[in-house]
PDB file of N, CA and C in Angstrom:
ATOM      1  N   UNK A   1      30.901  38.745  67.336  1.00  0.00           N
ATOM      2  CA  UNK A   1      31.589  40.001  67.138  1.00  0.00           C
ATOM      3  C   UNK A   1      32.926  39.977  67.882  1.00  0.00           C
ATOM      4  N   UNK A   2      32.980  39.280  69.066  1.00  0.00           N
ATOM      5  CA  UNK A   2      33.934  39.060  69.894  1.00  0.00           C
ATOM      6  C   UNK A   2      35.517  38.760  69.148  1.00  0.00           C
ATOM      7  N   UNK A   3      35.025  37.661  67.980  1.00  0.00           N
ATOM      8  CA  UNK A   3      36.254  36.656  67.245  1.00  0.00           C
ATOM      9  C   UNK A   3      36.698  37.802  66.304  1.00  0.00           C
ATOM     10  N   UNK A   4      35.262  38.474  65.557  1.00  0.00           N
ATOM     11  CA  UNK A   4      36.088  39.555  64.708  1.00  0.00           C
ATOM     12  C   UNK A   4      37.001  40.783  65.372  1.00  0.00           C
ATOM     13  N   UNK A   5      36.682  41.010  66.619  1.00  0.00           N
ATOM     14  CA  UNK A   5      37.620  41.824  67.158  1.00  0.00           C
ATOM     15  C   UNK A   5      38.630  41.293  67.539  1.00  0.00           C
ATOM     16  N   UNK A   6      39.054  40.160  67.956  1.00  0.00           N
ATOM     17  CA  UNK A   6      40.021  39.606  68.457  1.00  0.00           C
ATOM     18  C   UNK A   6      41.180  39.101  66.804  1.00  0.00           C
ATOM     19  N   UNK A   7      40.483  39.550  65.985  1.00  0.00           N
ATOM     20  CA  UNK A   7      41.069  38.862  64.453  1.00  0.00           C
ATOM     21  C   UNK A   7      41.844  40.356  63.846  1.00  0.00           C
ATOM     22  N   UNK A   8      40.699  41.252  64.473  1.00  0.00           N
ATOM     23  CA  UNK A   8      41.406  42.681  63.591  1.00  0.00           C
ATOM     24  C   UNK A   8      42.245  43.874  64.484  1.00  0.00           C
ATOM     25  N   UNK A   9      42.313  43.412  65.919  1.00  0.00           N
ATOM     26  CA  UNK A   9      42.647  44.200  66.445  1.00  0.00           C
ATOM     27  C   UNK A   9      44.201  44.674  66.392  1.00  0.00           C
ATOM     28  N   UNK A  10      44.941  43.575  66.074  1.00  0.00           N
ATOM     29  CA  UNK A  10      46.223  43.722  65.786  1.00  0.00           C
ATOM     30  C   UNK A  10      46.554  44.180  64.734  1.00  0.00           C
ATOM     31  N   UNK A  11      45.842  44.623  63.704  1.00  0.00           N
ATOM     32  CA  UNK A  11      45.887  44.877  62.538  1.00  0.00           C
ATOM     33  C   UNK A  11      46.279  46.508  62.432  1.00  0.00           C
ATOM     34  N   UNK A  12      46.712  47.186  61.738  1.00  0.00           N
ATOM     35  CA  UNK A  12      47.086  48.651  61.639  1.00  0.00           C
ATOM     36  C   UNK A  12      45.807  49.249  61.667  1.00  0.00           C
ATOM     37  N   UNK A  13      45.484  50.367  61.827  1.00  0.00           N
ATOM     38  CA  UNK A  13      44.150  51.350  61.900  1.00  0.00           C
ATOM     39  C   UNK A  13      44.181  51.272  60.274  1.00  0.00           C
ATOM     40  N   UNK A  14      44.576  51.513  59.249  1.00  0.00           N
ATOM     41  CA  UNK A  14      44.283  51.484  57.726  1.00  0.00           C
ATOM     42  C   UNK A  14      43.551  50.481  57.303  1.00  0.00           C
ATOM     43  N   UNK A  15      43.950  49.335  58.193  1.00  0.00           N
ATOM     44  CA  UNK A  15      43.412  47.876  57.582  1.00  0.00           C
ATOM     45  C   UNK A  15      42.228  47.537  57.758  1.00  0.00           C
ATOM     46  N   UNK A  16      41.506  48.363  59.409  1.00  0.00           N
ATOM     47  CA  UNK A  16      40.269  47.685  60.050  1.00  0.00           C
ATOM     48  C   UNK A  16      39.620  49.448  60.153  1.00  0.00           C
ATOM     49  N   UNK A  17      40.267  50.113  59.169  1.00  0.00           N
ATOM     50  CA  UNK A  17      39.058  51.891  58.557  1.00  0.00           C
ATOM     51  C   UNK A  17      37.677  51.018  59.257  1.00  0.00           C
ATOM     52  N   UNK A  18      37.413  50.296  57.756  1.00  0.00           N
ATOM     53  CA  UNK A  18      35.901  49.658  57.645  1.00  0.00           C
ATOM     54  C   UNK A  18      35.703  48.669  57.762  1.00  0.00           C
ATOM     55  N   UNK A  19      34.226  47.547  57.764  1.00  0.00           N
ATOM     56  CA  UNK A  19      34.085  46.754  57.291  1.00  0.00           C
ATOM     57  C   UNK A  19      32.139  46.896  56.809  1.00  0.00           C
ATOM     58  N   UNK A  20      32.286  45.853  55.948  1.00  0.00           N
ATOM     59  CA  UNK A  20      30.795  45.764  55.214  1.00  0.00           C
ATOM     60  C   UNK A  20      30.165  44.554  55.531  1.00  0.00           C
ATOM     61  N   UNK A  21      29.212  44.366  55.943  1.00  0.00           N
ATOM     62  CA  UNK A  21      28.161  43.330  56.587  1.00  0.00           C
ATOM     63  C   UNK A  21      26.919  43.163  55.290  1.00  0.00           C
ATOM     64  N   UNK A  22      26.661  41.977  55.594  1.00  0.00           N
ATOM     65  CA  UNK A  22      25.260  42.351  54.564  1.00  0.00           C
ATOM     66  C   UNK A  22      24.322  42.216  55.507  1.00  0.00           C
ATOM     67  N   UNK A  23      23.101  41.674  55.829  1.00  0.00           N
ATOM     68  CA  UNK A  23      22.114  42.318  56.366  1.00  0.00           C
ATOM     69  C   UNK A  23      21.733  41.228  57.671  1.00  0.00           C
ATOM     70  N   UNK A  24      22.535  40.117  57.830  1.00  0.00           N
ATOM     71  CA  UNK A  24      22.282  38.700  58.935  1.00  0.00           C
ATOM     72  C   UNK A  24      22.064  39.352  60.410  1.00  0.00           C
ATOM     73  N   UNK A  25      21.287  39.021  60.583  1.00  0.00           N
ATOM     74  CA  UNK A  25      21.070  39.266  62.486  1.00  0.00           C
ATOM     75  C   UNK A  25      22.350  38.063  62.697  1.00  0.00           C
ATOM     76  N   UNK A  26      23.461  38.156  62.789  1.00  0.00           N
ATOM     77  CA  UNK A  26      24.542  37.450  63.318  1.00  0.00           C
ATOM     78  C   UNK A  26      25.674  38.639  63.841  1.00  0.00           C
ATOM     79  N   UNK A  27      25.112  40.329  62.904  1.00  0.00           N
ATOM     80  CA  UNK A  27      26.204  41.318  62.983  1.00  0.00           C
ATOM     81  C   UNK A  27      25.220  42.320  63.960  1.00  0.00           C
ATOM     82  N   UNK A  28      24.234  41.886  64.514  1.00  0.00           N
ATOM     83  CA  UNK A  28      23.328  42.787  65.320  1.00  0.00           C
ATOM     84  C   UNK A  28      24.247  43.520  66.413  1.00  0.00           C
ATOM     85  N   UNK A  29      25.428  43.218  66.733  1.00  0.00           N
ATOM     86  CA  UNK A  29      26.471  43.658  68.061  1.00  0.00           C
ATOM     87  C   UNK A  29      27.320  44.742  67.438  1.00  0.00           C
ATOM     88  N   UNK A  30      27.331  44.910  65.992  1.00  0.00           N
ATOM     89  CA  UNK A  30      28.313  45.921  64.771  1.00  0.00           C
ATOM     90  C   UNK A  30      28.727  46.994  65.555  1.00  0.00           C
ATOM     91  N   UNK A  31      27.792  47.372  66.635  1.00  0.00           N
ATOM     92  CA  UNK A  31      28.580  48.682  67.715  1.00  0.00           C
ATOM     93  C   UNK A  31      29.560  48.371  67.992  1.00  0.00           C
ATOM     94  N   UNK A  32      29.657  47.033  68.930  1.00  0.00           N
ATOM     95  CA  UNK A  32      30.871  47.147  69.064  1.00  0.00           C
ATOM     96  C   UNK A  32      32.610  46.903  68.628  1.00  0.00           C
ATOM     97  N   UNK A  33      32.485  46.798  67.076  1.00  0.00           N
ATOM     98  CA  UNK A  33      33.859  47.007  65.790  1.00  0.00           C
ATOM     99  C   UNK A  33      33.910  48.790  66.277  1.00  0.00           C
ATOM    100  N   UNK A  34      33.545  49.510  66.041  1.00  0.00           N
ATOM    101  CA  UNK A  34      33.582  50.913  66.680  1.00  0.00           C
ATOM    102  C   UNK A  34      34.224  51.083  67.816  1.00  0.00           C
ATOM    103  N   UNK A  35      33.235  50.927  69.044  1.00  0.00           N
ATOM    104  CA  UNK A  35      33.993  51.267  69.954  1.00  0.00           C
ATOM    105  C   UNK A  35      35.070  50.546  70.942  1.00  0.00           C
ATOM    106  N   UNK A  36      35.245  49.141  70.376  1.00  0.00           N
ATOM    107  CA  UNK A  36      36.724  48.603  70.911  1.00  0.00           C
ATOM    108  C   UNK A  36      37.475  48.776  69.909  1.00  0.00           C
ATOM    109  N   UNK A  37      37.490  48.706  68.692  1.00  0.00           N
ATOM    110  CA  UNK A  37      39.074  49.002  67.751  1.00  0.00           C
ATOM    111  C   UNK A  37      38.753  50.226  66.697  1.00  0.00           C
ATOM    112  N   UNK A  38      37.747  50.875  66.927  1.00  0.00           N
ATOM    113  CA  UNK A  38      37.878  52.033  65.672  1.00  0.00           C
ATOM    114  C   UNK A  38      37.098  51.724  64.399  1.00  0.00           C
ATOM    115  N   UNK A  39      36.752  50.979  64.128  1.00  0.00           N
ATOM    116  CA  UNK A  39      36.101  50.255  63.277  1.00  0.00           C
ATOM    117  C   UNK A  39      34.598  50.567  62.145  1.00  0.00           C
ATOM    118  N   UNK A  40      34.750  51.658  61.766  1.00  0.00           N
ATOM    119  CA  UNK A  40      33.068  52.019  61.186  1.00  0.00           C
ATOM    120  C   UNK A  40      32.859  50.671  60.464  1.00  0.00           C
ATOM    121  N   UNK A  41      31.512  50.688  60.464  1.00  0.00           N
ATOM    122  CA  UNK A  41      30.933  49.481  59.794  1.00  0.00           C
ATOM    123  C   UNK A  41      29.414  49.966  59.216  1.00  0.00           C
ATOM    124  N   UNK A  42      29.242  49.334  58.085  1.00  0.00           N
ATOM    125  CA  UNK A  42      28.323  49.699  57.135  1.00  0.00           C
ATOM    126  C   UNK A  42      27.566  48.183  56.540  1.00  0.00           C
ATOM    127  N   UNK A  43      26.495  48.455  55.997  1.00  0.00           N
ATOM    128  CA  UNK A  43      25.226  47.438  55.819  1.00  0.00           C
ATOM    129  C   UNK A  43      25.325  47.701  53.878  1.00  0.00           C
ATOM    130  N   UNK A  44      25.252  46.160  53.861  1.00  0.00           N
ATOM    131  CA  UNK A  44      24.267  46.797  52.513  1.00  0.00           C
ATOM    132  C   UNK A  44      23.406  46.495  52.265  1.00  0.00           C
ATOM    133  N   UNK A  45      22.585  47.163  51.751  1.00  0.00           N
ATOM    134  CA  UNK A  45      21.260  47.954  51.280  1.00  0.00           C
ATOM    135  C   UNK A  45      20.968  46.218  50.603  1.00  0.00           C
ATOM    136  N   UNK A  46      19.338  45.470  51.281  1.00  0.00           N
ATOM    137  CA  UNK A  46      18.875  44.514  50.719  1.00  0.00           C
ATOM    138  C   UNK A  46      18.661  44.416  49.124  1.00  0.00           C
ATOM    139  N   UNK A  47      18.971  43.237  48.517  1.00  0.00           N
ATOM    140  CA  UNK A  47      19.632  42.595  47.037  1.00  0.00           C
ATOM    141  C   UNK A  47      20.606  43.604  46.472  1.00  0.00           C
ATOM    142  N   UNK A  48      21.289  44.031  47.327  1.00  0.00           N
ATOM    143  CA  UNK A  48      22.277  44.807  46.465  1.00  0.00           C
ATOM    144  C   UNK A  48      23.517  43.834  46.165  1.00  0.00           C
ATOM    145  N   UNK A  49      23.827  43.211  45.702  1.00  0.00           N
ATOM    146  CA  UNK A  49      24.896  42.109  45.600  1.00  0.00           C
ATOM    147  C   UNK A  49      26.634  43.351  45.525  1.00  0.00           C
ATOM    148  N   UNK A  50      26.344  44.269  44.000  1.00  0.00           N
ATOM    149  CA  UNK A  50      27.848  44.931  44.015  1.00  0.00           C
ATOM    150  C   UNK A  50      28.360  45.797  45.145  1.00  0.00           C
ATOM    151  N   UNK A  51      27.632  46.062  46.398  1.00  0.00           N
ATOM    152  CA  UNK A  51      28.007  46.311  47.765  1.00  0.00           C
ATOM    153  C   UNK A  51      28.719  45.328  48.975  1.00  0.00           C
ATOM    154  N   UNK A  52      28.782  44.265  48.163  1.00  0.00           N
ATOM    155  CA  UNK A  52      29.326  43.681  49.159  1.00  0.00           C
ATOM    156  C   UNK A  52      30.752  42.890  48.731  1.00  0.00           C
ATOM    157  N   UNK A  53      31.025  43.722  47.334  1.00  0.00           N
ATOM    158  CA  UNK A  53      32.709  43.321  47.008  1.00  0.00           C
ATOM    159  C   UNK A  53      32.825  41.945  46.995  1.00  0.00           C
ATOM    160  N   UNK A  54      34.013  41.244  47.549  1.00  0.00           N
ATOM    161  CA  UNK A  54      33.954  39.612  46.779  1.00  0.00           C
ATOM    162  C   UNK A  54      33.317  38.862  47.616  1.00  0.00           C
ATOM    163  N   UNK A  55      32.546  39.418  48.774  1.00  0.00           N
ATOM    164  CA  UNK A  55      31.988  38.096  49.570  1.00  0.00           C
ATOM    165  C   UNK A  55      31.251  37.409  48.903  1.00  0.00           C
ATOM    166  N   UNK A  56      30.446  37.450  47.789  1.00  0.00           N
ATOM    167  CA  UNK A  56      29.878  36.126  47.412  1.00  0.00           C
ATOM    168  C   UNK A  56      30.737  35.188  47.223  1.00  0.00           C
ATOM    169  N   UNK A  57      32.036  36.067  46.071  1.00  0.00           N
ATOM    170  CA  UNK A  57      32.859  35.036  45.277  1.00  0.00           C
ATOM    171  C   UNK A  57      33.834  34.128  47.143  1.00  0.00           C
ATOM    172  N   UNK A  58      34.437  35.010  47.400  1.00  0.00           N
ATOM    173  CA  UNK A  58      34.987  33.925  49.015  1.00  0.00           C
ATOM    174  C   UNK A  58      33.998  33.174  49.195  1.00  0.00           C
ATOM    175  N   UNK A  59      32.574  33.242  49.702  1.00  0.00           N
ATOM    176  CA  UNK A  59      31.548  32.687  50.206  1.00  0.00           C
ATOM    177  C   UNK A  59      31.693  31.228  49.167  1.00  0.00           C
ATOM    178  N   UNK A  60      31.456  31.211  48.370  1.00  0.00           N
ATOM    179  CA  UNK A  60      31.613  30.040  47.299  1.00  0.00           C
ATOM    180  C   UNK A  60      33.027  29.310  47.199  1.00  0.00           C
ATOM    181  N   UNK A  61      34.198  29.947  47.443  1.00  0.00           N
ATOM    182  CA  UNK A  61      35.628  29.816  47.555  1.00  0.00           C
ATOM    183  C   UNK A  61      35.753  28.898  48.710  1.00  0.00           C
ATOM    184  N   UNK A  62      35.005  29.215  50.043  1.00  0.00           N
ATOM    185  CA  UNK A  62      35.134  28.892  51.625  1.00  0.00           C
ATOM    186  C   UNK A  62      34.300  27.467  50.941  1.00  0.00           C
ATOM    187  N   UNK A  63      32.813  27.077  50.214  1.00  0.00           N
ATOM    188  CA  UNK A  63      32.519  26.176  49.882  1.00  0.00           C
ATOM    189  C   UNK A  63      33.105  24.642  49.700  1.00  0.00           C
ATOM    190  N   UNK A  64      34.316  25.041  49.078  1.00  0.00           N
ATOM    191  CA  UNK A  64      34.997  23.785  49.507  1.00  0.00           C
ATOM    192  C   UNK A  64      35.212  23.296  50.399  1.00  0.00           C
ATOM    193  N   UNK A  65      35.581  23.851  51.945  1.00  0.00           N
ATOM    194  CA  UNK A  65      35.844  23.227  53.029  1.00  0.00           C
ATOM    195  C   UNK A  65      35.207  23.373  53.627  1.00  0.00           C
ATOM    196  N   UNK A  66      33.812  24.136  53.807  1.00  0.00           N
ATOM    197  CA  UNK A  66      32.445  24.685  54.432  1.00  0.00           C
ATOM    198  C   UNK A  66      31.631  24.089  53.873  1.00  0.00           C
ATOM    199  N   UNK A  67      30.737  22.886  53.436  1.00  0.00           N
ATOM    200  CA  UNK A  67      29.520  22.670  53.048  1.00  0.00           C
ATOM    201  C   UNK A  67      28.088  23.429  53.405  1.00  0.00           C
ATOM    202  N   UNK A  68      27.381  23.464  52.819  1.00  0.00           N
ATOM    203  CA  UNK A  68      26.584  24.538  53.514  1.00  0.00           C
ATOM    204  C   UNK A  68      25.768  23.716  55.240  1.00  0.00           C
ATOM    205  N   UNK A  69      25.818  22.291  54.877  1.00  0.00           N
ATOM    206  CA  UNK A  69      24.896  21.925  56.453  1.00  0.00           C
ATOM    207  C   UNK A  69      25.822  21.833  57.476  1.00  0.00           C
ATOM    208  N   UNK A  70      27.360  22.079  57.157  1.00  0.00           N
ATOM    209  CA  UNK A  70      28.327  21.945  58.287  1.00  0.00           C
ATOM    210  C   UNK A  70      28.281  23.087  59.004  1.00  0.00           C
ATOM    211  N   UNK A  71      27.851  22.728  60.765  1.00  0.00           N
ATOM    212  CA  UNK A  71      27.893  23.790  61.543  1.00  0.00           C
ATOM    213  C   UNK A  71      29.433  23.878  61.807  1.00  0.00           C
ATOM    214  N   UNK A  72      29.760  25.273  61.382  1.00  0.00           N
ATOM    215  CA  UNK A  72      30.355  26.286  62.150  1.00  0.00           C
ATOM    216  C   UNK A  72      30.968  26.001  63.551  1.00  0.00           C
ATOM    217  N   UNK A  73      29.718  26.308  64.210  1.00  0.00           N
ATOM    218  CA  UNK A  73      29.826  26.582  65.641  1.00  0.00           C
ATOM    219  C   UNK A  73      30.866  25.409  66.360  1.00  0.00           C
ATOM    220  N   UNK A  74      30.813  24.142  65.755  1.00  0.00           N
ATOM    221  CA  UNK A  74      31.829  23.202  66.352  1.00  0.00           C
ATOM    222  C   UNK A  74      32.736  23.287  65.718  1.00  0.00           C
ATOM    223  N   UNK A  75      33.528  24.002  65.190  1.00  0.00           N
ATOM    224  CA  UNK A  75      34.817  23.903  64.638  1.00  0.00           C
ATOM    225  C   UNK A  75      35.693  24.969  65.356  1.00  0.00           C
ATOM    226  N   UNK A  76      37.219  24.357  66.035  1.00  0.00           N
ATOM    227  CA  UNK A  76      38.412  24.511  66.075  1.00  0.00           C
ATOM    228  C   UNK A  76      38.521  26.561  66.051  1.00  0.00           C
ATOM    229  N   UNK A  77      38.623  27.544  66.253  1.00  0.00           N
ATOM    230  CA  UNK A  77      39.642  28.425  66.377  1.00  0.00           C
ATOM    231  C   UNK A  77      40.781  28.407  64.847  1.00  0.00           C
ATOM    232  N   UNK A  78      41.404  27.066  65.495  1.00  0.00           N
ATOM    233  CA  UNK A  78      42.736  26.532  64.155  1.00  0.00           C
ATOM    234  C   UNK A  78      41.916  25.860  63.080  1.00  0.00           C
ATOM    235  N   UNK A  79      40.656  24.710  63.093  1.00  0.00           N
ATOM    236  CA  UNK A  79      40.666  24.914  61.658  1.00  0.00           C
ATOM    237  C   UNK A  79      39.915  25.782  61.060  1.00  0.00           C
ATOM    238  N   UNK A  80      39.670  26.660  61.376  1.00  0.00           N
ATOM    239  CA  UNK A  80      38.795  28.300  61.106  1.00  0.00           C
ATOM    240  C   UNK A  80      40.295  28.824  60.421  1.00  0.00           C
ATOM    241  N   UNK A  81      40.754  28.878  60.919  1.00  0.00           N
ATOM    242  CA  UNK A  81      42.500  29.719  60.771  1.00  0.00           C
ATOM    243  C   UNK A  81      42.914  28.895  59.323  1.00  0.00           C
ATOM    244  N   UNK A  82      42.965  27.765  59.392  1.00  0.00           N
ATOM    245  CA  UNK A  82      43.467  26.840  58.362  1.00  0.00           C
ATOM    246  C   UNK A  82      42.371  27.197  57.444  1.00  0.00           C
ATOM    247  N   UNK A  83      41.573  27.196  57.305  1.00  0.00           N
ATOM    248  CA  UNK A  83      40.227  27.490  56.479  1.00  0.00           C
ATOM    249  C   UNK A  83      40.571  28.986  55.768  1.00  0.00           C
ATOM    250  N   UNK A  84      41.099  29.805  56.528  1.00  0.00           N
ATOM    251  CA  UNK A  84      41.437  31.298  55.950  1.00  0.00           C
ATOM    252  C   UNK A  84      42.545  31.282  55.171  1.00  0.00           C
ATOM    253  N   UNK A  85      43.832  30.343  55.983  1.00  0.00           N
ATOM    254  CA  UNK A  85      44.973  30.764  55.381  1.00  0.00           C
ATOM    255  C   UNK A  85      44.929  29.560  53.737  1.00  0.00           C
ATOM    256  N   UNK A  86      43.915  29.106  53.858  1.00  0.00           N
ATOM    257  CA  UNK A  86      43.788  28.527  52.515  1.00  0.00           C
ATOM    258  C   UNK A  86      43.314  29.379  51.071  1.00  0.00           C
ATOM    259  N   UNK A  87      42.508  30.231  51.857  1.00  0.00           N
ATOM    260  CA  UNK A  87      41.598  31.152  51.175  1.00  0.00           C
ATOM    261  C   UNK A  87      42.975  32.303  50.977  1.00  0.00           C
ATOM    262  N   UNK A  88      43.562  32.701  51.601  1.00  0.00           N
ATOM    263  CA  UNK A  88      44.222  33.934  51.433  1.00  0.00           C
ATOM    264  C   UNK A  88      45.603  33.487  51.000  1.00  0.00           C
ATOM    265  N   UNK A  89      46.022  32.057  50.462  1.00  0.00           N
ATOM    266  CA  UNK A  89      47.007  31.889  50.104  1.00  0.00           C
ATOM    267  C   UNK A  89      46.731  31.091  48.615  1.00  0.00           C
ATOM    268  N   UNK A  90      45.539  31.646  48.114  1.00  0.00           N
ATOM    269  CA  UNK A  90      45.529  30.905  46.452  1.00  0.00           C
ATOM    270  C   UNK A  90      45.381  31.896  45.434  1.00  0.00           C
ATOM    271  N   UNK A  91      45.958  31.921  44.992  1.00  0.00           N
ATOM    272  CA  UNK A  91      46.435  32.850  44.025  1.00  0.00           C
ATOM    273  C   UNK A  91      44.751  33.332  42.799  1.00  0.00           C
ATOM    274  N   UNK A  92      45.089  34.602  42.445  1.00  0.00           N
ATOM    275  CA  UNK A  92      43.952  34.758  42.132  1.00  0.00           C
ATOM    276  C   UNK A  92      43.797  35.373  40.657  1.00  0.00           C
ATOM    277  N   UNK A  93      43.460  35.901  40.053  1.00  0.00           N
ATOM    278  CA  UNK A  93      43.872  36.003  38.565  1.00  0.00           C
ATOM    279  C   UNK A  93      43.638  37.605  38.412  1.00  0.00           C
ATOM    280  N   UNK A  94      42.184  37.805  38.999  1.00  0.00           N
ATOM    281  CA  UNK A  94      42.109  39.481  39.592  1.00  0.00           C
ATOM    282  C   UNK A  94      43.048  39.839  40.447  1.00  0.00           C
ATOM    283  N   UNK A  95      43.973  39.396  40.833  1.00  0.00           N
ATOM    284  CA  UNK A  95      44.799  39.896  41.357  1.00  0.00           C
ATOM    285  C   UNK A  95      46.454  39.898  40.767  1.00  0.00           C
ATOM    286  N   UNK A  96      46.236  39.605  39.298  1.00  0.00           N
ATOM    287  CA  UNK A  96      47.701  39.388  38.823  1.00  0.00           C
ATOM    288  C   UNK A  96      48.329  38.044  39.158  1.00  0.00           C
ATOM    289  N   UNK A  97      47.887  37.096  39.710  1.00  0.00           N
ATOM    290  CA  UNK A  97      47.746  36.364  40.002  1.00  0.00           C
ATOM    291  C   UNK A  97      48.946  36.464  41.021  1.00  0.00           C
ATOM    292  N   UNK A  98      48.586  37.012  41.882  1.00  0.00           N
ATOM    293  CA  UNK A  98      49.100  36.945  43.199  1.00  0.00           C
ATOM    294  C   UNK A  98      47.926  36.606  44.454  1.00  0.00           C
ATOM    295  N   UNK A  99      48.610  35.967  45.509  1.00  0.00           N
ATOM    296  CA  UNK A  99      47.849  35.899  46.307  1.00  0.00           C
ATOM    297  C   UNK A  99      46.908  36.901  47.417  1.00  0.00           C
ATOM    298  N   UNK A 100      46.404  37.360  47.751  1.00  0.00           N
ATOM    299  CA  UNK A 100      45.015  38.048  48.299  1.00  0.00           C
ATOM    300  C   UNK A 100      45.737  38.412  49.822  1.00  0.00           C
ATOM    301  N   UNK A 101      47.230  37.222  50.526  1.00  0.00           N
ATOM    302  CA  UNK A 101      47.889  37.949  51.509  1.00  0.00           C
ATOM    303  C   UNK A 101      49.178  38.538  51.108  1.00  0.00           C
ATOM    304  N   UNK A 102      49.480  38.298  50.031  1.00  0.00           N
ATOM    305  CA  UNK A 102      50.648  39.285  49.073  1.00  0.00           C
ATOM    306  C   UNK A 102      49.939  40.796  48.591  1.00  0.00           C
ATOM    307  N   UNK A 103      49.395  40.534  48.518  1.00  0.00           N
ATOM    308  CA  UNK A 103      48.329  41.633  47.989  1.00  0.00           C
ATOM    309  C   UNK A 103      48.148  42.898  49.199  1.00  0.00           C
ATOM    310  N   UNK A 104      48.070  42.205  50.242  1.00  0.00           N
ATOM    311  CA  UNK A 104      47.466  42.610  51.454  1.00  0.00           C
ATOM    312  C   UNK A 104      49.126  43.522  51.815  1.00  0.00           C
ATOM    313  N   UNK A 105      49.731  42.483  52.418  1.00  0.00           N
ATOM    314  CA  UNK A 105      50.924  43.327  52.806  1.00  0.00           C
ATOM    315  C   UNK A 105      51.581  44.170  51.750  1.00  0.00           C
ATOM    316  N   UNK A 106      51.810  44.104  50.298  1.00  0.00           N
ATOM    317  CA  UNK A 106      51.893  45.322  49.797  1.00  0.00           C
ATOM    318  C   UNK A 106      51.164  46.168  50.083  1.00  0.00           C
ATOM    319  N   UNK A 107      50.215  46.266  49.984  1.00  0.00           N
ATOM    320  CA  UNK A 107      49.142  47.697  50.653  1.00  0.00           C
ATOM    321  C   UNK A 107      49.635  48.088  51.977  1.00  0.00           C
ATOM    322  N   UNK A 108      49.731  47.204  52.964  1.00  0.00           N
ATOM    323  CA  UNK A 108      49.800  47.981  54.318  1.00  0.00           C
ATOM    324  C   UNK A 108      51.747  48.444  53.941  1.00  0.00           C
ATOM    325  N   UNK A 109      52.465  47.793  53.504  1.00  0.00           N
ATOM    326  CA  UNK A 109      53.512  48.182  53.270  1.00  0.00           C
ATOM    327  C   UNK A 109      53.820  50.246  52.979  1.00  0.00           C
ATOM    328  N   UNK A 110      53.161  49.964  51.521  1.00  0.00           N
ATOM    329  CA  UNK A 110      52.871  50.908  51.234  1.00  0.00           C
ATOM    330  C   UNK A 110      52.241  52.201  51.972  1.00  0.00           C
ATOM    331  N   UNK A 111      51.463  52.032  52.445  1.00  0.00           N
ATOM    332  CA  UNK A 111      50.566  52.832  53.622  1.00  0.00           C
ATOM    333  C   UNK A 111      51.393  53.089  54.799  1.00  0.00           C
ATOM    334  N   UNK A 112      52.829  52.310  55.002  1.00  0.00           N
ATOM    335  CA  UNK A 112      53.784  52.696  55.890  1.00  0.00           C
ATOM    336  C   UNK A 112      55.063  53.771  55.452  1.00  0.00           C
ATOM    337  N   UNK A 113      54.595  53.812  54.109  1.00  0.00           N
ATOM    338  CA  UNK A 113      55.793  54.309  53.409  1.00  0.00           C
ATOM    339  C   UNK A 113      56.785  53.184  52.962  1.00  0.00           C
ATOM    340  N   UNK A 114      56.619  52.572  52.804  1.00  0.00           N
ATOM    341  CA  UNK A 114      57.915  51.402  52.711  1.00  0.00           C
ATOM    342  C   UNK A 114      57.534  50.460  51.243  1.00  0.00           C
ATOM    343  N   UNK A 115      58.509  50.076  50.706  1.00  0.00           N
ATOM    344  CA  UNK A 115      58.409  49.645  49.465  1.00  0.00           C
ATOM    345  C   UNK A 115      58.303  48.196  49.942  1.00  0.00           C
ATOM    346  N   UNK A 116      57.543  46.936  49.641  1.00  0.00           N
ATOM    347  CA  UNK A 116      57.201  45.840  49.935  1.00  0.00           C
ATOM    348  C   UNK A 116      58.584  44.483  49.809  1.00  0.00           C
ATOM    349  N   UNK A 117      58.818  45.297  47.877  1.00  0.00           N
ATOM    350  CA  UNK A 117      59.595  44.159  47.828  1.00  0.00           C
ATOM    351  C   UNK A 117      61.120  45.164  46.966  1.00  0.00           C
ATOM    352  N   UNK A 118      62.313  45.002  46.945  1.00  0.00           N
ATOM    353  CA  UNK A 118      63.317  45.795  46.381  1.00  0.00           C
ATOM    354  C   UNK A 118      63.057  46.029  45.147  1.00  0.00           C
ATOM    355  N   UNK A 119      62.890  47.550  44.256  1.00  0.00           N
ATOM    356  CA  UNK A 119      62.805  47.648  42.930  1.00  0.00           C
ATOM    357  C   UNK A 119      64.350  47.150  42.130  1.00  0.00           C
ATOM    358  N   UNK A 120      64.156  46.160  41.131  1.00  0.00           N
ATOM    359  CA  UNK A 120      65.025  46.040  40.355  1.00  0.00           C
ATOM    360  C   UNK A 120      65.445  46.967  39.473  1.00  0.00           C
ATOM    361  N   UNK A 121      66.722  47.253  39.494  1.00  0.00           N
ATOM    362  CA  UNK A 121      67.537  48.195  38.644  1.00  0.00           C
ATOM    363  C   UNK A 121      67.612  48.065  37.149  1.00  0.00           C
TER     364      UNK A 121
END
């Protein structure tokens, strides 16, 4: 819980509202997304798959560079980081085929009031 706070804390209050867990005793600490950054956090409800938005599809996405018997636990900070910014920099087709961190900063853009990119005349 420690890494996810240290990942979202810099993030605007709009960005880290929520997050959704599915049901792993790995999120048993979920109190504390609340009370260090604001953070409600919510479960979903066992075999509910459409509660948990694209984590399957990422989960299968991360597959490429995650095998399922590769522990985790010994890997890098940076290639965890490299592992994300791979994921959040491939373009996606549900998304207009823009990327998932283009995507991202238009929203928080927006949510600042501010237009992302100049409207053409």
């Amino acid at each position: 819980m420690g890494k996810i706070v240290k990942a979202m804390k810099d993030l605007p209050l709009i960005a880290r509202r929520s997050i959704t867990f599915d049901r792993g005793t790995q999120f048993v600490s979920w109190p504390h997304l609340q009370s260090e950054i604001g953070t409600q956090t919510w479960f979903c409800d066992p075999s509910s798959l459409w509660q948990k938005g694209t984590v399957e599809n990422t989960n299968r996405r991360a597959r490429r560079w995650l095998p399922r018997k590769r522990d985790i636990r010994g890997m890098t900070d940076h290639g965890i980081k490299q592992i994300c910014d791979q994921l959040n920099s491939t373009h996606r087709k549900c998304l207009g085929w823009k990327t998932p961190a283009e995507v991202f900063r238009e929203k928080m853009m927006e949510e600042m009031g501010k237009v992302p990119y100049p409207q053409k005349q």
